[in-house]
C-alpha atoms as a PDB file:
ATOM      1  CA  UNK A   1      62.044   1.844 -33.264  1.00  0.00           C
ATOM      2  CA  UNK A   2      62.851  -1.353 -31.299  1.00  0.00           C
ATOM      3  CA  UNK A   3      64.453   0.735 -28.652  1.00  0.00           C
ATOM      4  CA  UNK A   4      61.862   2.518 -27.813  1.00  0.00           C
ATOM      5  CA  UNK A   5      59.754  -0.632 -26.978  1.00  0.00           C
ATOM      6  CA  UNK A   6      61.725  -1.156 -23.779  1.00  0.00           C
ATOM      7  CA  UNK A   7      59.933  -1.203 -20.980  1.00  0.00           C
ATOM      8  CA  UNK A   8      60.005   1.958 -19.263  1.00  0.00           C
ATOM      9  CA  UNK A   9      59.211   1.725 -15.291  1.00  0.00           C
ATOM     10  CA  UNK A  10      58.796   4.935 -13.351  1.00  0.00           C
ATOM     11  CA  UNK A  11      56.628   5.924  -9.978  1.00  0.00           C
ATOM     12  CA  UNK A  12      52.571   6.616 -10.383  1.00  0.00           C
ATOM     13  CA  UNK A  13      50.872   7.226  -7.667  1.00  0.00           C
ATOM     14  CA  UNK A  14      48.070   5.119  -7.164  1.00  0.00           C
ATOM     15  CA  UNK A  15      44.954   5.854  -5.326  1.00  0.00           C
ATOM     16  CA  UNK A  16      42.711   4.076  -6.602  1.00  0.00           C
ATOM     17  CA  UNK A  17      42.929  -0.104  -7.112  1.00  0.00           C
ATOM     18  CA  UNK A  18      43.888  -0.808 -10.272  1.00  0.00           C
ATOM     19  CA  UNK A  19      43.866  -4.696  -9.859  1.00  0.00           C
ATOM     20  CA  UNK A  20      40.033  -5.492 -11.248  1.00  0.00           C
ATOM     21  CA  UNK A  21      42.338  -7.637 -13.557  1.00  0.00           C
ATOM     22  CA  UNK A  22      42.304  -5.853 -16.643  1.00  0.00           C
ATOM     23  CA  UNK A  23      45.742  -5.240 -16.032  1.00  0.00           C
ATOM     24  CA  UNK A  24      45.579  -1.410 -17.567  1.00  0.00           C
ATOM     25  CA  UNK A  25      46.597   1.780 -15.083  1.00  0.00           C
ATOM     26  CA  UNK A  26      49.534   0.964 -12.747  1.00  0.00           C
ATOM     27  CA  UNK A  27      50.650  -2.258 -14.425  1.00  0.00           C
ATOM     28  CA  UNK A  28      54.623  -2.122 -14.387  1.00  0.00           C
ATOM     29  CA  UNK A  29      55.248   1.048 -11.996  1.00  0.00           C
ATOM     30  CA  UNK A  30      56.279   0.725  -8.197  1.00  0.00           C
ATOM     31  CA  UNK A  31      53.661   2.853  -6.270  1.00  0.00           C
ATOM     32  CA  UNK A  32      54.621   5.454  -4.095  1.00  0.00           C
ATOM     33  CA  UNK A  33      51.306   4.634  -1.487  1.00  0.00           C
ATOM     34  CA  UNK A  34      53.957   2.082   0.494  1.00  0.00           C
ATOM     35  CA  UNK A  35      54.090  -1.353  -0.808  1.00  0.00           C
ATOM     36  CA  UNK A  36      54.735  -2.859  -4.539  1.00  0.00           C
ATOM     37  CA  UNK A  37      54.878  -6.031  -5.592  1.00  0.00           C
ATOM     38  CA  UNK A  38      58.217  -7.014  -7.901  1.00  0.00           C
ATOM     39  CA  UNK A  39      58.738 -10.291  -9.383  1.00  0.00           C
ATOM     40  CA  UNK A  40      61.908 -11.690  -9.877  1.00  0.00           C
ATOM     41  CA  UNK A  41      62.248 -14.251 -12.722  1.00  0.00           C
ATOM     42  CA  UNK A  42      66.108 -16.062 -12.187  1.00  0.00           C
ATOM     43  CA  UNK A  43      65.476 -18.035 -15.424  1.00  0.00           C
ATOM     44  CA  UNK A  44      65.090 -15.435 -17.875  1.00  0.00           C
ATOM     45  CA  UNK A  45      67.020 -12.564 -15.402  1.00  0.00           C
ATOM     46  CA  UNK A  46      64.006 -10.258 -15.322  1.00  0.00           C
ATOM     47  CA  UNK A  47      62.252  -8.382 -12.264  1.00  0.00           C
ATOM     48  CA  UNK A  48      58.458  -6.656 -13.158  1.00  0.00           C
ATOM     49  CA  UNK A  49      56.375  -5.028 -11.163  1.00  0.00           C
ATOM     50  CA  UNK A  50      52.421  -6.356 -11.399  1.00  0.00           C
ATOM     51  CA  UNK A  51      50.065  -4.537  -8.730  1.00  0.00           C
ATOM     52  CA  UNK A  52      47.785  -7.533  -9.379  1.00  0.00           C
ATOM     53  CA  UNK A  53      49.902  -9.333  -6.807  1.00  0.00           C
ATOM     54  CA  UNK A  54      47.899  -7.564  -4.665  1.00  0.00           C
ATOM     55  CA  UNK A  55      44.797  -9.810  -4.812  1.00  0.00           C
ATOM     56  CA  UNK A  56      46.966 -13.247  -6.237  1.00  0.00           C
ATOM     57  CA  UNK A  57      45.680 -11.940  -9.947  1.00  0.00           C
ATOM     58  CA  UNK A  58      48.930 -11.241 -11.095  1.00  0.00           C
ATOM     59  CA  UNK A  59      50.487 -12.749 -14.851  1.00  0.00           C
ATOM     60  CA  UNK A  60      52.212 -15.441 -13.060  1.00  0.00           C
ATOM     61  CA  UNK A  61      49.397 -16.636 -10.757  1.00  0.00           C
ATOM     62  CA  UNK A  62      46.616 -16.258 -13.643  1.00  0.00           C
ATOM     63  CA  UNK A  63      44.960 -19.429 -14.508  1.00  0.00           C
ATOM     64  CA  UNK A  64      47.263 -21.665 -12.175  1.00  0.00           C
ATOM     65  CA  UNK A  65      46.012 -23.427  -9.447  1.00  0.00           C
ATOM     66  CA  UNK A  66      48.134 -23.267  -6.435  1.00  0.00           C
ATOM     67  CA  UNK A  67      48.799 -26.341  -4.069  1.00  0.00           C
ATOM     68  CA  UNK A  68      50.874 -26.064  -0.704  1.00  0.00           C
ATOM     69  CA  UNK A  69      52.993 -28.803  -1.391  1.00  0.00           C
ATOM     70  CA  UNK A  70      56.232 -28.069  -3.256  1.00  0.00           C
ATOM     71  CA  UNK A  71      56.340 -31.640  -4.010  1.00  0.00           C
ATOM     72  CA  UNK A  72      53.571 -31.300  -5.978  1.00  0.00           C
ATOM     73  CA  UNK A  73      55.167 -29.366  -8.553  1.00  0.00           C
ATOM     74  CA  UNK A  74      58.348 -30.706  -9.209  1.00  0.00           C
ATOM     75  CA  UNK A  75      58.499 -28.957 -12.886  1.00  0.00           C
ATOM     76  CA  UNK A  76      57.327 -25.878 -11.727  1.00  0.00           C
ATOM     77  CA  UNK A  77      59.170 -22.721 -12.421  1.00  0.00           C
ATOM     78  CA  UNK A  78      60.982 -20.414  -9.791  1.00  0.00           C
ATOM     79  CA  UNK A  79      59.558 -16.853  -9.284  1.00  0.00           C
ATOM     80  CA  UNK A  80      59.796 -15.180  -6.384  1.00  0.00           C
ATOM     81  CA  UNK A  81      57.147 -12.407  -5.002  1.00  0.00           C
ATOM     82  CA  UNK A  82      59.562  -9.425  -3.604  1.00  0.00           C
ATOM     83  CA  UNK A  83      57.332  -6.848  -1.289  1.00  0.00           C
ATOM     84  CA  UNK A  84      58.629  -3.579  -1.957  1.00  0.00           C
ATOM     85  CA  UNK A  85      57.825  -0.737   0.717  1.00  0.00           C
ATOM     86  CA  UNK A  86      59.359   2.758  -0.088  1.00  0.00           C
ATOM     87  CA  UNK A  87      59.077   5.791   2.703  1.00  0.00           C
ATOM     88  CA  UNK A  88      60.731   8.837   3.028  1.00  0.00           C
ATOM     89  CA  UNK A  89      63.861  10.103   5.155  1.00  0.00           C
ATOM     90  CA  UNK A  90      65.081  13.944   5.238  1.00  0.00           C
ATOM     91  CA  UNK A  91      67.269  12.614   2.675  1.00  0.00           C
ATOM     92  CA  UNK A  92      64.914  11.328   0.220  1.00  0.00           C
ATOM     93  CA  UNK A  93      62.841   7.879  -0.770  1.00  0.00           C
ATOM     94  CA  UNK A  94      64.234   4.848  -0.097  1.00  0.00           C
ATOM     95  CA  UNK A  95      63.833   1.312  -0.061  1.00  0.00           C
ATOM     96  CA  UNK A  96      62.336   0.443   3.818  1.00  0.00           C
ATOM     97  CA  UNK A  97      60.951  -3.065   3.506  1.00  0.00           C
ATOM     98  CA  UNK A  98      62.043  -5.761   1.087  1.00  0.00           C
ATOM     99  CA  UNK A  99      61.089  -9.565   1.833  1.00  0.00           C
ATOM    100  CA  UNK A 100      61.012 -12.278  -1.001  1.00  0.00           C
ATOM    101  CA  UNK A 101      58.531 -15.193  -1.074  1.00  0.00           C
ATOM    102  CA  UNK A 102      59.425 -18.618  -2.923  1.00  0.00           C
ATOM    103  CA  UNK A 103      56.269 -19.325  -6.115  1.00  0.00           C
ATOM    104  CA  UNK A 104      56.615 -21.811  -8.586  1.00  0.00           C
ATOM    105  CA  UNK A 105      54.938 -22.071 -11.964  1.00  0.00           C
ATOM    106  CA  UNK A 106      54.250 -25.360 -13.974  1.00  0.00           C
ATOM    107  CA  UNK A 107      52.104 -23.488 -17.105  1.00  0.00           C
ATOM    108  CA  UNK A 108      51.824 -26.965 -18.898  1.00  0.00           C
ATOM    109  CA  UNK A 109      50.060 -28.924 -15.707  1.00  0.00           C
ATOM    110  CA  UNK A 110      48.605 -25.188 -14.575  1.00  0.00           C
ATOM    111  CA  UNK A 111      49.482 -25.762 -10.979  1.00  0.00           C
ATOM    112  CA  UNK A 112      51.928 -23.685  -8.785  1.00  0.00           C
ATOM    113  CA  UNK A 113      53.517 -24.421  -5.452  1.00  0.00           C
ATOM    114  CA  UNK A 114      53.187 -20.677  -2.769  1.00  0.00           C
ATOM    115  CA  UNK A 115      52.353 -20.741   0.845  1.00  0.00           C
ATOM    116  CA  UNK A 116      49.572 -18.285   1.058  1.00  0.00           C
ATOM    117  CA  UNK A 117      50.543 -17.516   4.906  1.00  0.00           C
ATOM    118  CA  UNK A 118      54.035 -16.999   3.960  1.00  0.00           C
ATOM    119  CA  UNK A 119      53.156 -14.438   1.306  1.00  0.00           C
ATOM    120  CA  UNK A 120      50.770 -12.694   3.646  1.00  0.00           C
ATOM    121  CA  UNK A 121      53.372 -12.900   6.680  1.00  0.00           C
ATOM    122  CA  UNK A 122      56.504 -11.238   4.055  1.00  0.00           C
ATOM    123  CA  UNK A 123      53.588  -8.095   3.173  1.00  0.00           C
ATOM    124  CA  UNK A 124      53.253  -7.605   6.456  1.00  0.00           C
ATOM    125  CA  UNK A 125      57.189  -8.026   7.156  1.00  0.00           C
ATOM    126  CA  UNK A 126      57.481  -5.925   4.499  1.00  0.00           C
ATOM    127  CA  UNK A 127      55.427  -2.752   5.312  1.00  0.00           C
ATOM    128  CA  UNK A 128      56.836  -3.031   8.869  1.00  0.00           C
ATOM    129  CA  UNK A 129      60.456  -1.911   7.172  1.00  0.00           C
ATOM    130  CA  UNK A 130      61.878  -5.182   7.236  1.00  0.00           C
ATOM    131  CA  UNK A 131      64.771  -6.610   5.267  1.00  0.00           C
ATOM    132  CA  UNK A 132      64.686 -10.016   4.441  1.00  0.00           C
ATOM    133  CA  UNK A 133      66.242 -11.484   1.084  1.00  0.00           C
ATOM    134  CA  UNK A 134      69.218 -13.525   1.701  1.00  0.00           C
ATOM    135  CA  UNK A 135      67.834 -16.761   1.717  1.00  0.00           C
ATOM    136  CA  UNK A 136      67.135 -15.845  -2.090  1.00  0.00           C
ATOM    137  CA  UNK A 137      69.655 -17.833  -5.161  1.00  0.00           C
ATOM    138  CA  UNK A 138      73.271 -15.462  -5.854  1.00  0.00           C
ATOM    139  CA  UNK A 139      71.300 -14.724  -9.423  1.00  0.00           C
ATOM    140  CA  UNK A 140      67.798 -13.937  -8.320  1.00  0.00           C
ATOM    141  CA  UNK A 141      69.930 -11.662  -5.883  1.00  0.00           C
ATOM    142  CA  UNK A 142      71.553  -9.786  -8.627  1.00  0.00           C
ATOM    143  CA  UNK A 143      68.352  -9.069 -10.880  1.00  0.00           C
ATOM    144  CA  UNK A 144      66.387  -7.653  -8.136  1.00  0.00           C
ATOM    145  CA  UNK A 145      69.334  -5.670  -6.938  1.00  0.00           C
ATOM    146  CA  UNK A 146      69.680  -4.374 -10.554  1.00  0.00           C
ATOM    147  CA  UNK A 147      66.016  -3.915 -11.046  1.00  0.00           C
ATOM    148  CA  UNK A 148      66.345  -1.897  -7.496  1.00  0.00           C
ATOM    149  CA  UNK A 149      69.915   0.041  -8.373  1.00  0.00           C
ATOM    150  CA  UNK A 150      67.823   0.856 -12.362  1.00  0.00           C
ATOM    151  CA  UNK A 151      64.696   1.789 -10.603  1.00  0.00           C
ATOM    152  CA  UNK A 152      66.073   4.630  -9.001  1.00  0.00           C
ATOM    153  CA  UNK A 153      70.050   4.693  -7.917  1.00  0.00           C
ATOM    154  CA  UNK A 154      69.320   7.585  -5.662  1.00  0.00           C
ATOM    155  CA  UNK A 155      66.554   5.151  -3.550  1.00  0.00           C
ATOM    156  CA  UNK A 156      68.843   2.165  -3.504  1.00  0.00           C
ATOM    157  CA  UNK A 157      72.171   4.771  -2.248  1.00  0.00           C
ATOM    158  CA  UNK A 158      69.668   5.682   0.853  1.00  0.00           C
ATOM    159  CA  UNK A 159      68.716   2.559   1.883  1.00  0.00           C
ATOM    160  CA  UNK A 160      69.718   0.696   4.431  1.00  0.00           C
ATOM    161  CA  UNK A 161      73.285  -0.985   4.338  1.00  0.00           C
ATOM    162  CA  UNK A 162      71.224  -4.735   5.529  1.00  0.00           C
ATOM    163  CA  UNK A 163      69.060  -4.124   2.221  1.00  0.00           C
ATOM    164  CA  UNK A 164      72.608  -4.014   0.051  1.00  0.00           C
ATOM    165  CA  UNK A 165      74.739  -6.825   1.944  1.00  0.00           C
ATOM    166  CA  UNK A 166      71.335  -8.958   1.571  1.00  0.00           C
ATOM    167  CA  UNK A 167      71.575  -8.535  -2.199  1.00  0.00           C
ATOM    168  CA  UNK A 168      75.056  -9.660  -2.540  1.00  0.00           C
ATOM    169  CA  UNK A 169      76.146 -12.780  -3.978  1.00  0.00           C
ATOM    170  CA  UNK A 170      77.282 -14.949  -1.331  1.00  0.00           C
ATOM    171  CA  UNK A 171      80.537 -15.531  -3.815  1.00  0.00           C
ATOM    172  CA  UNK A 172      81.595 -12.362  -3.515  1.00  0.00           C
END
């Protein structure tokens, strides 16, 4: 029975915006209307999809007050906020944009360290088909590229070689 509780991700298409902050429809799945938003969690070496990234109501930004000082938050815990932008070759969906932004968490203090223009700039970077991940830690690396490769292997085998060498550790 346990088994089953896994979380299962798959594609919905989603017209309409489900990020009112109930968290219900679209919670978990990568939308096929362009751009998703995937967090990567190094510490416990899970990546989630929450479409309440959208509009900064996501489970990692609820109730946290954010500051734009790092320095601010010296207990905080690393996330980071991957922009995910699928489209379509003759050959199928594939990954187009990918670009990771730095967030971190202190729940106990309830104040986070994120540079809003940063996070807006990577969207942007994102849905213009660009690549940019390799400034990310070797393990954050490997659990989006295995939350990517899971996702769907077919996607991740037609994207772009830049997307795949940017998600390898740098030890090999």
């Amino acid at each position: 029975m346990e088994e089953q509780k896994k979380k299962k991700i798959g594609f919905n298409i989603i017209k309409n915006d489900s990020t009112d902050g109930h968290g219900g429809f679209g919670v978990g799945a990568l939308s096929l209307n362009n751009i998703s938003p995937v967090f990567v969690d190094p510490e416990e070496g899970e990546a989630f999809v929450d479409i309440g990234a959208m509009h900064a109501r996501s489970v990692v930004e609820k109730g946290i007050k954010f500051l734009p000082n790092k320095e601010e938050v010296p207990n905080g815990k690393l996330y980071w906020l991957v922009w995910v932008t699928i489209d379509r070759k003759e050959a199928g969906s594939y990954y187009a944009g990918v670009t990771a932004c730095e967030m971190t968490v202190d729940r106990e203090i309830r104040r986070g360290y994120k540079s809003l223009p940063e996070h807006v700039n990577k969207m942007d970077k994102s849905l213009k088909r660009h690549i940019m991940v390799d400034f990310m830690d070797d393990k954050s690396k490997q659990v989006l590229r295995d939350f990517l490769k899971n996702h769907n292997e077919e996607m991740w085998n037609l994207s772009e070689e830049k997307l795949k060498q940017g998600l390898s550790s740098s030890n090999g």
